[in-house]
PDB file of N, CA and C in Angstrom:
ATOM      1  N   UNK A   1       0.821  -1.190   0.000  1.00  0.00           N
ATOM      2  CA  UNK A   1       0.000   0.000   0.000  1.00  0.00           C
ATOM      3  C   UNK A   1       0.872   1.263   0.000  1.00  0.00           C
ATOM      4  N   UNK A   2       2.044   1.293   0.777  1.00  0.00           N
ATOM      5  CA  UNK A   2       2.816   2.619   0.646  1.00  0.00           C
ATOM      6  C   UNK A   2       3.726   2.445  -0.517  1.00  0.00           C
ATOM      7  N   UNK A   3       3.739   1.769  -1.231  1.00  0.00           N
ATOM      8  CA  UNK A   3       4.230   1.848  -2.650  1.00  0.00           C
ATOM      9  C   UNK A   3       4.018   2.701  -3.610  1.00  0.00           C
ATOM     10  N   UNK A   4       1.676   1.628  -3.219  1.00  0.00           N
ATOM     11  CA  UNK A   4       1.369   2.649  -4.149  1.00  0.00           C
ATOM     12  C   UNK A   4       0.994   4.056  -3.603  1.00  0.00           C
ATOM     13  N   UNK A   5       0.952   4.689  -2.554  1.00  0.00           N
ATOM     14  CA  UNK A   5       0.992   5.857  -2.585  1.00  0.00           C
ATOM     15  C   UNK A   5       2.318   6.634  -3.055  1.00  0.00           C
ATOM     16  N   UNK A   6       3.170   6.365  -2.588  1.00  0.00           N
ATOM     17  CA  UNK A   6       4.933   6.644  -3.419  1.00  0.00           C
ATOM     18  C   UNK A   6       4.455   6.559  -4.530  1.00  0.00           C
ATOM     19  N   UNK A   7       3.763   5.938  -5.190  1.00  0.00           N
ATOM     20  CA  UNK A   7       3.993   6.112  -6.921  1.00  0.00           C
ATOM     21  C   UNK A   7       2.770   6.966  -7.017  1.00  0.00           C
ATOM     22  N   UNK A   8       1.323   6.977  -6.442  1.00  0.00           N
ATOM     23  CA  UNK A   8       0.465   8.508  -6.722  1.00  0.00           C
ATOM     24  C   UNK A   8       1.668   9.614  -6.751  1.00  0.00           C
ATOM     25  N   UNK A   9       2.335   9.659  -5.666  1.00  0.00           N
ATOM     26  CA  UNK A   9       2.799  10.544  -5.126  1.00  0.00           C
ATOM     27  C   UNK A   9       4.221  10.937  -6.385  1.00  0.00           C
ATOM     28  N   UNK A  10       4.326  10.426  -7.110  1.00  0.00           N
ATOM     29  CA  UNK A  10       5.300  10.405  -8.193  1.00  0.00           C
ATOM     30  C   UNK A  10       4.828  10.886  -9.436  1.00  0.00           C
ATOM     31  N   UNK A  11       3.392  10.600  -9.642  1.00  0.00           N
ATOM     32  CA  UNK A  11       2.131  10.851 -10.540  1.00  0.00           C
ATOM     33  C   UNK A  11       2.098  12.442 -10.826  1.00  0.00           C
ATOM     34  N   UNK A  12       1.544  12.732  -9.070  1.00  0.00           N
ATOM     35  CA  UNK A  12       1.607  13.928  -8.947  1.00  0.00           C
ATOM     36  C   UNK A  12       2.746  14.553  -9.715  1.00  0.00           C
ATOM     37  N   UNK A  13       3.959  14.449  -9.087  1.00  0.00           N
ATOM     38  CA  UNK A  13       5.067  15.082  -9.391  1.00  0.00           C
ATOM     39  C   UNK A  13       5.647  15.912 -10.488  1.00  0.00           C
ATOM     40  N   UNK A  14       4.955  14.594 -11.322  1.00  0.00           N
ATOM     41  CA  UNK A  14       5.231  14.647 -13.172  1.00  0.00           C
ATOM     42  C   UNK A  14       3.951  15.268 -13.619  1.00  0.00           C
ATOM     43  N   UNK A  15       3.022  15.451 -13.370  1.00  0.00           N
ATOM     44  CA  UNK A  15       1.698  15.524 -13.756  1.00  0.00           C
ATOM     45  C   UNK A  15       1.897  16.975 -14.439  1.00  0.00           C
ATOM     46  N   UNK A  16       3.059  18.021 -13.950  1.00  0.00           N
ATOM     47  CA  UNK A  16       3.382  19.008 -14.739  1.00  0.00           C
ATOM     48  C   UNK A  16       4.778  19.338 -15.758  1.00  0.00           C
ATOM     49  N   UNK A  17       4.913  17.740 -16.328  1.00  0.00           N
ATOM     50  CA  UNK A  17       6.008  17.524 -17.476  1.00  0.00           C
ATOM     51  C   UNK A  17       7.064  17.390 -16.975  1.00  0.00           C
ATOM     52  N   UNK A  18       7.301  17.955 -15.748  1.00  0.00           N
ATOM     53  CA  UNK A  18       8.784  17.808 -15.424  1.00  0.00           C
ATOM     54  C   UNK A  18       8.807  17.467 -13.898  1.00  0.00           C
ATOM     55  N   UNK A  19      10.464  17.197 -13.398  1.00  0.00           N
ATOM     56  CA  UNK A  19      10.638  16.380 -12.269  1.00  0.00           C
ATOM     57  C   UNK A  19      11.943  17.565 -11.659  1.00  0.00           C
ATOM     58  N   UNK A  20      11.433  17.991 -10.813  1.00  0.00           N
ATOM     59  CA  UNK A  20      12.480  19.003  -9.672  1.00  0.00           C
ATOM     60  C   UNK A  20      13.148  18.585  -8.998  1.00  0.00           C
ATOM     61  N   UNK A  21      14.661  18.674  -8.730  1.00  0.00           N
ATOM     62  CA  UNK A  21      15.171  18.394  -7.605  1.00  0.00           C
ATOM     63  C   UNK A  21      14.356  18.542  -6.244  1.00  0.00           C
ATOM     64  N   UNK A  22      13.207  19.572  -5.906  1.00  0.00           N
ATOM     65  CA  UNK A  22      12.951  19.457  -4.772  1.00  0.00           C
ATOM     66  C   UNK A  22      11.996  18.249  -4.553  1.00  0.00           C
ATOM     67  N   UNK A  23      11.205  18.071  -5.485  1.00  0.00           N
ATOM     68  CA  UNK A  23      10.456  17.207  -5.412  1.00  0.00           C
ATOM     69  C   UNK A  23      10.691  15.788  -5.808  1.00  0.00           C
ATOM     70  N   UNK A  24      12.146  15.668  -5.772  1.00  0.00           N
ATOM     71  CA  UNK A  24      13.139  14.488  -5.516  1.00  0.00           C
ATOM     72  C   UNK A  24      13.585  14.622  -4.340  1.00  0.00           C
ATOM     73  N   UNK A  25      13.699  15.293  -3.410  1.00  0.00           N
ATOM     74  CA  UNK A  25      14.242  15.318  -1.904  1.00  0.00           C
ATOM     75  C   UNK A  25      12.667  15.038  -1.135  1.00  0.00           C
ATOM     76  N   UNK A  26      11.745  15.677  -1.251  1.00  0.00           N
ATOM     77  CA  UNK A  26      10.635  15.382  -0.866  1.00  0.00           C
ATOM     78  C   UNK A  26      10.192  13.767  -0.774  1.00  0.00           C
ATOM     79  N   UNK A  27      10.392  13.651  -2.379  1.00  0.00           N
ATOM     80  CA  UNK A  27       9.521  11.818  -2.121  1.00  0.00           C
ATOM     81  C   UNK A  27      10.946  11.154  -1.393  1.00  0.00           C
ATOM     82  N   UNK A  28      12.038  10.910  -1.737  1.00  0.00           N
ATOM     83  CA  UNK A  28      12.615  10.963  -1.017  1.00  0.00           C
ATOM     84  C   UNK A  28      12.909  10.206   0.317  1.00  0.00           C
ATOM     85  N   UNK A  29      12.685  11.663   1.138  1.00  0.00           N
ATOM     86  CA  UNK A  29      12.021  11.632   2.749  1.00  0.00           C
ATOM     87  C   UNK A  29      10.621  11.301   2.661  1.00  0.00           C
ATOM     88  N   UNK A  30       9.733  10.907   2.060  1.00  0.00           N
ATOM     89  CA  UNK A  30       8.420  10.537   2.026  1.00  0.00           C
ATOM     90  C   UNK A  30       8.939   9.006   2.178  1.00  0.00           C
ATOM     91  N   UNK A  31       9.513   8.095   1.204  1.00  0.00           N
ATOM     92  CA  UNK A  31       9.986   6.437   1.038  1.00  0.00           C
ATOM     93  C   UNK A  31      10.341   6.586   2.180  1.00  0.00           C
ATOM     94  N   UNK A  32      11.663   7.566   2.809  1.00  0.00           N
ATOM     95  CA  UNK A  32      11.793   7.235   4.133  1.00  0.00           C
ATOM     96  C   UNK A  32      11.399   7.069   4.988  1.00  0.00           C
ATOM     97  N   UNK A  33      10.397   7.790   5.323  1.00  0.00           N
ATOM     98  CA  UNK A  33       9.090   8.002   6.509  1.00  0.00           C
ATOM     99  C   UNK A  33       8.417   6.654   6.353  1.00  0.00           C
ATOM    100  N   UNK A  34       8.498   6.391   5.222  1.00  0.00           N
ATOM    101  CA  UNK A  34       7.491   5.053   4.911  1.00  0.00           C
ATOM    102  C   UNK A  34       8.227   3.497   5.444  1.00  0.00           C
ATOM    103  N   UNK A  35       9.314   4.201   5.290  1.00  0.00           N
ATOM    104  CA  UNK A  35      10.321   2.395   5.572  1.00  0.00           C
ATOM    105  C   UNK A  35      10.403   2.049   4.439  1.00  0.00           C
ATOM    106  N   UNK A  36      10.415   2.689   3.373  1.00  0.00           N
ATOM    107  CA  UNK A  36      10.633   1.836   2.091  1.00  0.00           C
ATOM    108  C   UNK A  36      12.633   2.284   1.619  1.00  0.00           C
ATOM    109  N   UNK A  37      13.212   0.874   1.407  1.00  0.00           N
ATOM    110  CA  UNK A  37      14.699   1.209   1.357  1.00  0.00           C
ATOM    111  C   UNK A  37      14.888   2.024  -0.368  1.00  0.00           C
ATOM    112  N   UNK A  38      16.254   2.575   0.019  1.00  0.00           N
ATOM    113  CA  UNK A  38      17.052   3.233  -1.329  1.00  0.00           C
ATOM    114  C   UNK A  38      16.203   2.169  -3.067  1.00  0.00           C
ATOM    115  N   UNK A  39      16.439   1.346  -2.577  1.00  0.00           N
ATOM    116  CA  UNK A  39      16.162   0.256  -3.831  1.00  0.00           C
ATOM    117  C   UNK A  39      14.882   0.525  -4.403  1.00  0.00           C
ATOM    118  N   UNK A  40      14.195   0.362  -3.395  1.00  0.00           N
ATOM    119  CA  UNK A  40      12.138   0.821  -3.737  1.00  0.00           C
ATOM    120  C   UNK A  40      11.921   2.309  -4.150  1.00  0.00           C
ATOM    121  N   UNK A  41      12.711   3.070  -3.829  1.00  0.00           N
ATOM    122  CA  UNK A  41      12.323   4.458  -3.925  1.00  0.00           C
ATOM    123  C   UNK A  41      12.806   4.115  -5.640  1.00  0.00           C
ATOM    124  N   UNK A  42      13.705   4.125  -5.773  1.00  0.00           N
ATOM    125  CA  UNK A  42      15.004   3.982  -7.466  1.00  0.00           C
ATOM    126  C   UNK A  42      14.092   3.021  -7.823  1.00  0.00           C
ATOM    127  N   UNK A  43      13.416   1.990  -8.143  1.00  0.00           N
ATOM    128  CA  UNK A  43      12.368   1.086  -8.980  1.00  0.00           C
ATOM    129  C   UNK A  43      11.017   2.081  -9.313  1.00  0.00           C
ATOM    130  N   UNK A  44      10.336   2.979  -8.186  1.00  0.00           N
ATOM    131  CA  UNK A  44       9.305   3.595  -8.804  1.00  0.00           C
ATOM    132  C   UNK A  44       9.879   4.898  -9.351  1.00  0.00           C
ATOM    133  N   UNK A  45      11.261   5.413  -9.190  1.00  0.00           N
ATOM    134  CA  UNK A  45      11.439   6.585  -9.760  1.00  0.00           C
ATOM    135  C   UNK A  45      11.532   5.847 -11.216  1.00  0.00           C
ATOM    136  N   UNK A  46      12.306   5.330 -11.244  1.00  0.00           N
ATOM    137  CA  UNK A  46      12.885   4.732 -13.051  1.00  0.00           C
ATOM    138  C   UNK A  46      11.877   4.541 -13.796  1.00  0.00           C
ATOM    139  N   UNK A  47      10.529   4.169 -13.537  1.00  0.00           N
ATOM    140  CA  UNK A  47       9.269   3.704 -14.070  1.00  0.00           C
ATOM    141  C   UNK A  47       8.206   4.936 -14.617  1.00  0.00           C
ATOM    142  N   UNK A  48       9.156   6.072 -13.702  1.00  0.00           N
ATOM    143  CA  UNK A  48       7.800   7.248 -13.816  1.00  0.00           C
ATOM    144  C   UNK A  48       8.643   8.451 -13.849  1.00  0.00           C
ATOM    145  N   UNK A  49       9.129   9.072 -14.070  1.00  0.00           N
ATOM    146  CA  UNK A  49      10.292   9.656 -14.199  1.00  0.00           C
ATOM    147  C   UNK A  49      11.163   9.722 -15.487  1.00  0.00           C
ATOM    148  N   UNK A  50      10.872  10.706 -16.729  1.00  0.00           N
ATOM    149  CA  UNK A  50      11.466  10.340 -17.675  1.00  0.00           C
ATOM    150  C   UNK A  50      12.564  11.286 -17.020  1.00  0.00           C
ATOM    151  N   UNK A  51      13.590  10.762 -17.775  1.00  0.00           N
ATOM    152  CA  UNK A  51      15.085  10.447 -17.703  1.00  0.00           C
ATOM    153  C   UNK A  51      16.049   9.960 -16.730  1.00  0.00           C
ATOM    154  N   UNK A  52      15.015   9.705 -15.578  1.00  0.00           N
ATOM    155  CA  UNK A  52      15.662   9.080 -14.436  1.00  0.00           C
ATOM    156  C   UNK A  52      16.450   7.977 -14.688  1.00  0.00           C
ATOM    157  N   UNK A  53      17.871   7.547 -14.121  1.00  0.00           N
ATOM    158  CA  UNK A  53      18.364   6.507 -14.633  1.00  0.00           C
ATOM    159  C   UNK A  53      17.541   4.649 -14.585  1.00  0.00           C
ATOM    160  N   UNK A  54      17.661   4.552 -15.344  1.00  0.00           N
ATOM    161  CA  UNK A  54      16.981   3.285 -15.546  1.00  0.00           C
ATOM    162  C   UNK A  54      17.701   1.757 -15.795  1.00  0.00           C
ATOM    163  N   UNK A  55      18.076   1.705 -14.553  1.00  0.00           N
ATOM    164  CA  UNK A  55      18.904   0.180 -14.823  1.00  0.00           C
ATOM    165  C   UNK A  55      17.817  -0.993 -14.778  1.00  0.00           C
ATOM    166  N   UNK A  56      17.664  -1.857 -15.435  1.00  0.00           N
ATOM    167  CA  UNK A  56      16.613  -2.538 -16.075  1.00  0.00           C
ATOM    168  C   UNK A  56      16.019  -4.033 -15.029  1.00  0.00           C
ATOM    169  N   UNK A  57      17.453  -4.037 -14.173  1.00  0.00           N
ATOM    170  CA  UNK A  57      17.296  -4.627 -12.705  1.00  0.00           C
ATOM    171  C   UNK A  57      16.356  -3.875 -11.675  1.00  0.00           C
ATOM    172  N   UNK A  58      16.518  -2.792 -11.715  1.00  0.00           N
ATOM    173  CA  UNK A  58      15.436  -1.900 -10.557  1.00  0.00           C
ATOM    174  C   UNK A  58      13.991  -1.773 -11.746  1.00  0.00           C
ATOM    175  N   UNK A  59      13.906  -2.142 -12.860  1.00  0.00           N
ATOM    176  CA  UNK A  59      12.498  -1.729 -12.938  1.00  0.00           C
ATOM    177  C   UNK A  59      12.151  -2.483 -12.932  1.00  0.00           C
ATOM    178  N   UNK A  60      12.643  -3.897 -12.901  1.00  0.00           N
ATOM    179  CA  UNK A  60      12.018  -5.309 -12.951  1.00  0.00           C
ATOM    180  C   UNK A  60      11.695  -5.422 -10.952  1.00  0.00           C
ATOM    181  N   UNK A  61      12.459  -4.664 -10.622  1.00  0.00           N
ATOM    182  CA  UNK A  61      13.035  -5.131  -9.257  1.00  0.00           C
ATOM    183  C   UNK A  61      13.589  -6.186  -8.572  1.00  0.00           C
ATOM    184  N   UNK A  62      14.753  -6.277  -9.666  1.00  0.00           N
ATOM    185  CA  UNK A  62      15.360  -7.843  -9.093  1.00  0.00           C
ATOM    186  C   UNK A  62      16.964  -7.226  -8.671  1.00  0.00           C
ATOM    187  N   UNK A  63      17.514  -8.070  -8.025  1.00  0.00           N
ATOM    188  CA  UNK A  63      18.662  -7.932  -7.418  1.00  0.00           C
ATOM    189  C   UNK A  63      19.716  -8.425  -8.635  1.00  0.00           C
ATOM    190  N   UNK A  64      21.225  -7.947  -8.728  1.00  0.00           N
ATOM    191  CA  UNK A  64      21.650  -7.671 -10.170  1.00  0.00           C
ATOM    192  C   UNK A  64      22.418  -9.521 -10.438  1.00  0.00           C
ATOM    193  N   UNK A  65      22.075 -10.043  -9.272  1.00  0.00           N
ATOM    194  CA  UNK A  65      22.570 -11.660  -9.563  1.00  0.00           C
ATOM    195  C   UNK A  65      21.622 -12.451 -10.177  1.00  0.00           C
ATOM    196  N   UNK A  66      20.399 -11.839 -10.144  1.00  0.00           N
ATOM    197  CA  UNK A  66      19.515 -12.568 -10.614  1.00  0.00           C
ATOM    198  C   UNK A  66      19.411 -13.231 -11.818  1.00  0.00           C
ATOM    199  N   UNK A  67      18.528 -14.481 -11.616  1.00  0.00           N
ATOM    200  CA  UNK A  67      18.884 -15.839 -12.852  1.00  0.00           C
ATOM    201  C   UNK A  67      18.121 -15.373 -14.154  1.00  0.00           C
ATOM    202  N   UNK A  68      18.164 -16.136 -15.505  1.00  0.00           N
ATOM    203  CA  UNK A  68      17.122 -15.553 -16.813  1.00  0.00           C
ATOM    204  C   UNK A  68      16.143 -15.946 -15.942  1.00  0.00           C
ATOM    205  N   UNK A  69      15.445 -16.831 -15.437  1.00  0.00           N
ATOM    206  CA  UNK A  69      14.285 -17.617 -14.912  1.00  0.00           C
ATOM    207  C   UNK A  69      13.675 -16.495 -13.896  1.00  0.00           C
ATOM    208  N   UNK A  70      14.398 -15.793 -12.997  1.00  0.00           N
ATOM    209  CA  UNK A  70      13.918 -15.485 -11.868  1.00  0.00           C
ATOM    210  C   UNK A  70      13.146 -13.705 -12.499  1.00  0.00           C
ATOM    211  N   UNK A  71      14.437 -13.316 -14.386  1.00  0.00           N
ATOM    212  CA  UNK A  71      13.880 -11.821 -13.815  1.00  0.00           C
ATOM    213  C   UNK A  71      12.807 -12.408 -15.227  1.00  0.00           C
ATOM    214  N   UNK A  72      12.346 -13.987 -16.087  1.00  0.00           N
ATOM    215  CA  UNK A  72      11.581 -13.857 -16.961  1.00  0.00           C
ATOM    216  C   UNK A  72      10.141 -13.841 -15.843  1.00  0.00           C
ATOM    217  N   UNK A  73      10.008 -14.046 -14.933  1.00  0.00           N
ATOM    218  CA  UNK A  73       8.940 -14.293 -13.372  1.00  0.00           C
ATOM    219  C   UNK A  73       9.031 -12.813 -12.981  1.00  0.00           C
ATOM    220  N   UNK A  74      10.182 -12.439 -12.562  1.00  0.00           N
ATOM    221  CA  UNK A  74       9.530 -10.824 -12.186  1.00  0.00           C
ATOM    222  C   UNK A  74       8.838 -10.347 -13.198  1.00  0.00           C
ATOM    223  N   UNK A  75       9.281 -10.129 -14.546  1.00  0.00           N
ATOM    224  CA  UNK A  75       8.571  -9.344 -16.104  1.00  0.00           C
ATOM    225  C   UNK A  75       7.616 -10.113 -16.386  1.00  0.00           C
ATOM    226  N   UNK A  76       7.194 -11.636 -16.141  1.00  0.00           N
ATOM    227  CA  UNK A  76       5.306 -11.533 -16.701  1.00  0.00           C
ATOM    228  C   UNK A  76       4.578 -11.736 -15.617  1.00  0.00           C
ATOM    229  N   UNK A  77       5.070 -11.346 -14.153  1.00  0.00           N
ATOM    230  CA  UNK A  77       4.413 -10.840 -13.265  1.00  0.00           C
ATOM    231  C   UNK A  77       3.484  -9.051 -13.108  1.00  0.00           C
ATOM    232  N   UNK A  78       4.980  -8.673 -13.598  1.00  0.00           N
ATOM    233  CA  UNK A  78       4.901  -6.773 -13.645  1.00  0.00           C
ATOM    234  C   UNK A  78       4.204  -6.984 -15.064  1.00  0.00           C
ATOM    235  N   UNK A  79       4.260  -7.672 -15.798  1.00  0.00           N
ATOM    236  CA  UNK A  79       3.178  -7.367 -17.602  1.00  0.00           C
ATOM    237  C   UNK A  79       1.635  -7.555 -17.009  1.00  0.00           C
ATOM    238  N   UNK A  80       1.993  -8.499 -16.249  1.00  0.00           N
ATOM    239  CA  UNK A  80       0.064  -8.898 -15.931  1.00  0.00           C
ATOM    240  C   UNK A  80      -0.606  -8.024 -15.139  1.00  0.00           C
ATOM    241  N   UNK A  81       0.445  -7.392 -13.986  1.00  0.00           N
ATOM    242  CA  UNK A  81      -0.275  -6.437 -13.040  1.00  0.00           C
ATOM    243  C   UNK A  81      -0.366  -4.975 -13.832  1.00  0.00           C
ATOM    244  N   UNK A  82       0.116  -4.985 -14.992  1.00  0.00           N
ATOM    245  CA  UNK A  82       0.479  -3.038 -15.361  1.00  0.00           C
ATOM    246  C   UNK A  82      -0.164  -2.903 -16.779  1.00  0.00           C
ATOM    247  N   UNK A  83      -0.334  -4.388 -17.504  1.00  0.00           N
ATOM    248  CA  UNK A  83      -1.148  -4.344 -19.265  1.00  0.00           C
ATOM    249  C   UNK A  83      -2.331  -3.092 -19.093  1.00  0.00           C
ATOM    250  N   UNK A  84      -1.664  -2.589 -20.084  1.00  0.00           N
ATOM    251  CA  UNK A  84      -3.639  -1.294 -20.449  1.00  0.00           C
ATOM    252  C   UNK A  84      -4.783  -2.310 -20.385  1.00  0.00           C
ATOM    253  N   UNK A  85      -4.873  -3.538 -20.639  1.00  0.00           N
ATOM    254  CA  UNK A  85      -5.872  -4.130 -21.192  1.00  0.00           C
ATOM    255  C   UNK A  85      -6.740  -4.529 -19.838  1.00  0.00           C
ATOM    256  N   UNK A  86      -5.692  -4.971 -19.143  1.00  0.00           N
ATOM    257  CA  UNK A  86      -6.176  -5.404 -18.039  1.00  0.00           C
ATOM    258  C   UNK A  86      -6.558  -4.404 -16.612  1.00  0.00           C
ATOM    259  N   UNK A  87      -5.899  -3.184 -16.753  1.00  0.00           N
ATOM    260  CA  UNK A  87      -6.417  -2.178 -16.138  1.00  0.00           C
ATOM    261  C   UNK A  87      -7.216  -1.524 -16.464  1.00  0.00           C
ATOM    262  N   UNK A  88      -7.806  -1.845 -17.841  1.00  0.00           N
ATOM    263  CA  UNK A  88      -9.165  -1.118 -18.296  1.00  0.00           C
ATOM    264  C   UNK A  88      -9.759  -1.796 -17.956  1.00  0.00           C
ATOM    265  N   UNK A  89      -9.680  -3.290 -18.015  1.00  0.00           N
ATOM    266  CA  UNK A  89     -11.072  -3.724 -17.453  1.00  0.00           C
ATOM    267  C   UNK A  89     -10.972  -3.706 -15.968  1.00  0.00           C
ATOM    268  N   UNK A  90     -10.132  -2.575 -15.431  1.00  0.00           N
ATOM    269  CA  UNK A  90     -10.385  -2.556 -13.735  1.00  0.00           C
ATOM    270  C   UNK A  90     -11.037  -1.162 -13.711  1.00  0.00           C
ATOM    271  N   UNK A  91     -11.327  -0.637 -14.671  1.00  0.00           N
ATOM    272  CA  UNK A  91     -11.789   1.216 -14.821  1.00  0.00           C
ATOM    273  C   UNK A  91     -11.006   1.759 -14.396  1.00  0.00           C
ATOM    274  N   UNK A  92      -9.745   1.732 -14.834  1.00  0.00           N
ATOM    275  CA  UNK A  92      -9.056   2.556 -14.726  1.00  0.00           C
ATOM    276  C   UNK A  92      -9.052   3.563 -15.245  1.00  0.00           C
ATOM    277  N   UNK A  93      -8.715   5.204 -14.904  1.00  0.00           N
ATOM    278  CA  UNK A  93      -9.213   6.235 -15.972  1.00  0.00           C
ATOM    279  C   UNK A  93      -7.995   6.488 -17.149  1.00  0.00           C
ATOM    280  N   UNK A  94      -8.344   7.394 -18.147  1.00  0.00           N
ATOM    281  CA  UNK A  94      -7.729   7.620 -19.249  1.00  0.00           C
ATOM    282  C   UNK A  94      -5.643   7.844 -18.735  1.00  0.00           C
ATOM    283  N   UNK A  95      -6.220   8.912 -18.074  1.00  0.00           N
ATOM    284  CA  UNK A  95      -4.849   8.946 -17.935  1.00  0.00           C
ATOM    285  C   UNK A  95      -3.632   8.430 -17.127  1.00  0.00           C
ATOM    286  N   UNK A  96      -4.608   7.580 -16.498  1.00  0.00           N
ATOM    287  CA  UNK A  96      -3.534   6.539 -15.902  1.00  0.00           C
ATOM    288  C   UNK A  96      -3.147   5.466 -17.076  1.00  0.00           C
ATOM    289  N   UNK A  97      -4.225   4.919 -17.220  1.00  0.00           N
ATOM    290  CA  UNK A  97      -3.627   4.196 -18.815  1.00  0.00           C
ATOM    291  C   UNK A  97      -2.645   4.763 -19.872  1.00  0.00           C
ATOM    292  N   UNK A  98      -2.472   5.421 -19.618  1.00  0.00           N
ATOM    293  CA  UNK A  98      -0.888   6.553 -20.529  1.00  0.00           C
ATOM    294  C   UNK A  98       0.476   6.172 -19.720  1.00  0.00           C
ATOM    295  N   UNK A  99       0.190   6.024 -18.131  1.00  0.00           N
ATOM    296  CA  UNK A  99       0.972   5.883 -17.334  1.00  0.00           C
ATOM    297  C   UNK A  99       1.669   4.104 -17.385  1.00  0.00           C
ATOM    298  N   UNK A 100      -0.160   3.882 -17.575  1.00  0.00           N
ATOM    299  CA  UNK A 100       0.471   2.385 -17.536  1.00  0.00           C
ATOM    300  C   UNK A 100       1.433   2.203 -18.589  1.00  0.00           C
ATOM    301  N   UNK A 101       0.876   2.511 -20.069  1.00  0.00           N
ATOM    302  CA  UNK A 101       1.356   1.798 -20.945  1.00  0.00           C
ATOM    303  C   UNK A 101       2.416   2.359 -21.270  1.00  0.00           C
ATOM    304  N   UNK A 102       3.272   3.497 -20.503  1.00  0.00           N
ATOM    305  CA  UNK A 102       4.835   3.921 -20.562  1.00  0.00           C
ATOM    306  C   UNK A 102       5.457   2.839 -19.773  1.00  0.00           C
ATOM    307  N   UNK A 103       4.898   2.359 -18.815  1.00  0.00           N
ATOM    308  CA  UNK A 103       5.778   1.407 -17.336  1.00  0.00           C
ATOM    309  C   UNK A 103       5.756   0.157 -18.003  1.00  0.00           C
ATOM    310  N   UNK A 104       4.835  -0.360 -18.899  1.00  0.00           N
ATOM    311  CA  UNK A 104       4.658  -1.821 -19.703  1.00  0.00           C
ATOM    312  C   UNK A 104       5.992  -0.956 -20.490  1.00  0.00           C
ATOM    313  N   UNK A 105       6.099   0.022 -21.259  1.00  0.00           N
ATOM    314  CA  UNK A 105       7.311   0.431 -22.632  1.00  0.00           C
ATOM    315  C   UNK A 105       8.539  -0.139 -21.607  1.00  0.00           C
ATOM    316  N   UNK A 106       8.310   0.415 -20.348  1.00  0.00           N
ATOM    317  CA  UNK A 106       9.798   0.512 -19.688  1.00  0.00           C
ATOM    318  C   UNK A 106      10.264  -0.949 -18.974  1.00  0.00           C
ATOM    319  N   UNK A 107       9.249  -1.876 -18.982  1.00  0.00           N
ATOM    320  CA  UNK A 107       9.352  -3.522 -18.398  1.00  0.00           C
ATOM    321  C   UNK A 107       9.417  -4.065 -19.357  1.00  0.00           C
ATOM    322  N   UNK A 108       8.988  -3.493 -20.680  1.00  0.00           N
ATOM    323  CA  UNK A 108       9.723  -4.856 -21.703  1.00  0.00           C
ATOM    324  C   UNK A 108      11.035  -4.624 -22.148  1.00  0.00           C
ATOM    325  N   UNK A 109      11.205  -3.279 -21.832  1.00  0.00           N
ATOM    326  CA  UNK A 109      13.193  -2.662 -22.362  1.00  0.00           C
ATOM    327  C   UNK A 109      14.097  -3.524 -21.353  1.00  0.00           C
ATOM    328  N   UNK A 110      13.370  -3.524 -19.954  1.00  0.00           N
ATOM    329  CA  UNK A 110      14.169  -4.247 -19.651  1.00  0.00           C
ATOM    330  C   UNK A 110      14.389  -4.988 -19.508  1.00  0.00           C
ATOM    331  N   UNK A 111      13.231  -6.104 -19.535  1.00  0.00           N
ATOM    332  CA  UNK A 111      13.006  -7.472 -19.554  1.00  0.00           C
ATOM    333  C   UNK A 111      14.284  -7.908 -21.287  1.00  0.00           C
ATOM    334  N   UNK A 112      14.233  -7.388 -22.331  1.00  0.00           N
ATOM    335  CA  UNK A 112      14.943  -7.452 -23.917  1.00  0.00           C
ATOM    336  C   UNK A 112      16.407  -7.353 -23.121  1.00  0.00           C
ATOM    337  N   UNK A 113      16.770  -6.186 -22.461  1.00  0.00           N
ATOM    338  CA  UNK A 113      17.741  -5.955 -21.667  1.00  0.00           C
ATOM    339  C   UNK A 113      18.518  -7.073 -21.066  1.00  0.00           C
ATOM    340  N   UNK A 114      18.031  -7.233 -19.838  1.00  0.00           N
ATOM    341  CA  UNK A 114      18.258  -8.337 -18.802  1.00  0.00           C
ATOM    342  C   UNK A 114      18.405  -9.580 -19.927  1.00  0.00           C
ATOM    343  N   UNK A 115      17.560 -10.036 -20.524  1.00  0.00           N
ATOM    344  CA  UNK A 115      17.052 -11.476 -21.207  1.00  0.00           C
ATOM    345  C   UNK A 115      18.468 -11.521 -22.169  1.00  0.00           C
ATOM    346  N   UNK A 116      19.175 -10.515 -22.905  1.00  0.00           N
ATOM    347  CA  UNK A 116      20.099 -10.442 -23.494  1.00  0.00           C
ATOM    348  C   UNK A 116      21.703 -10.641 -22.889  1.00  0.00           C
ATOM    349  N   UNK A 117      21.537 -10.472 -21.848  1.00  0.00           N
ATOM    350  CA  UNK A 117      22.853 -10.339 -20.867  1.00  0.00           C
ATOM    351  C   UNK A 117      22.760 -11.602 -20.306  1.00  0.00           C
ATOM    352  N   UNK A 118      21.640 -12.032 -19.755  1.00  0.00           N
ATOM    353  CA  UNK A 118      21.754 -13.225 -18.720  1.00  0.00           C
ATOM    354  C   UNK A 118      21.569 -14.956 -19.379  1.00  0.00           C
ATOM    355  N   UNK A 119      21.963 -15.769 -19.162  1.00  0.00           N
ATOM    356  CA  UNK A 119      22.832 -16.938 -19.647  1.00  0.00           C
ATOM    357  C   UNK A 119      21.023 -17.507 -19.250  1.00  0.00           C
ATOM    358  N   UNK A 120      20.600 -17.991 -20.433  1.00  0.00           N
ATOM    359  CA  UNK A 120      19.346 -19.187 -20.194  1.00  0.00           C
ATOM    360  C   UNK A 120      19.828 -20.133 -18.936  1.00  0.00           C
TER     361      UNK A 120
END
């Protein structure tokens, strides 16, 4: 649940095209307050956040030892929970579906990513 408020709360952020240093110190100390570690904060920034760095391990959210098997299970876990298709049929509104279907753009880059580097 404090995830997903960290990521409303990221929504917000961007909701006026761009991303401020202050309002990178803010969420921030918000993950902190929450108990959510360095790692969780860097997985929902990379996802929502254009140009934030995007290492393809934090958007999957796997740890960087991880097996082909373990991050092909994180990526059609994160495809099933984030598809437009399937959040429309949860009514989701318009413009979250924009949101979604950038975070599906940014889980299959890295899923192509990861899947390319890591040994079947």
């Amino acid at each position: 649940m404090l995830v997903d408020i960290l990521e409303a709360l990221f929504q917000i952020a961007v909701a006026d095209g761009s991303y401020h240093p202050g309002e990178d110190a803010f969420l921030t100390h918000v993950a902190q307050e929450f108990g959510l570690d360095e790692g969780c904060f860097r997985i929902v920034r990379s996802r929502l956040v254009e140009g934030a760095p995007r290492d393809p391990y934090d958007v999957l959210g796997l740890p960087r030892n991880a097996t082909r098997d373990e991050a092909r299970k994180a990526w059609r876990g994160l495809v099933r929970d984030t598809h437009p298709d399937v959040l429309q049929s949860r009514g989701v509104p318009p413009e979250a579906m924009k949101l979604a279907e950038r975070r599906l753009q940014l889980i299959n880059e890295a899923w192509r990513e990861i899947s390319a580097k890591v040994a079947a």
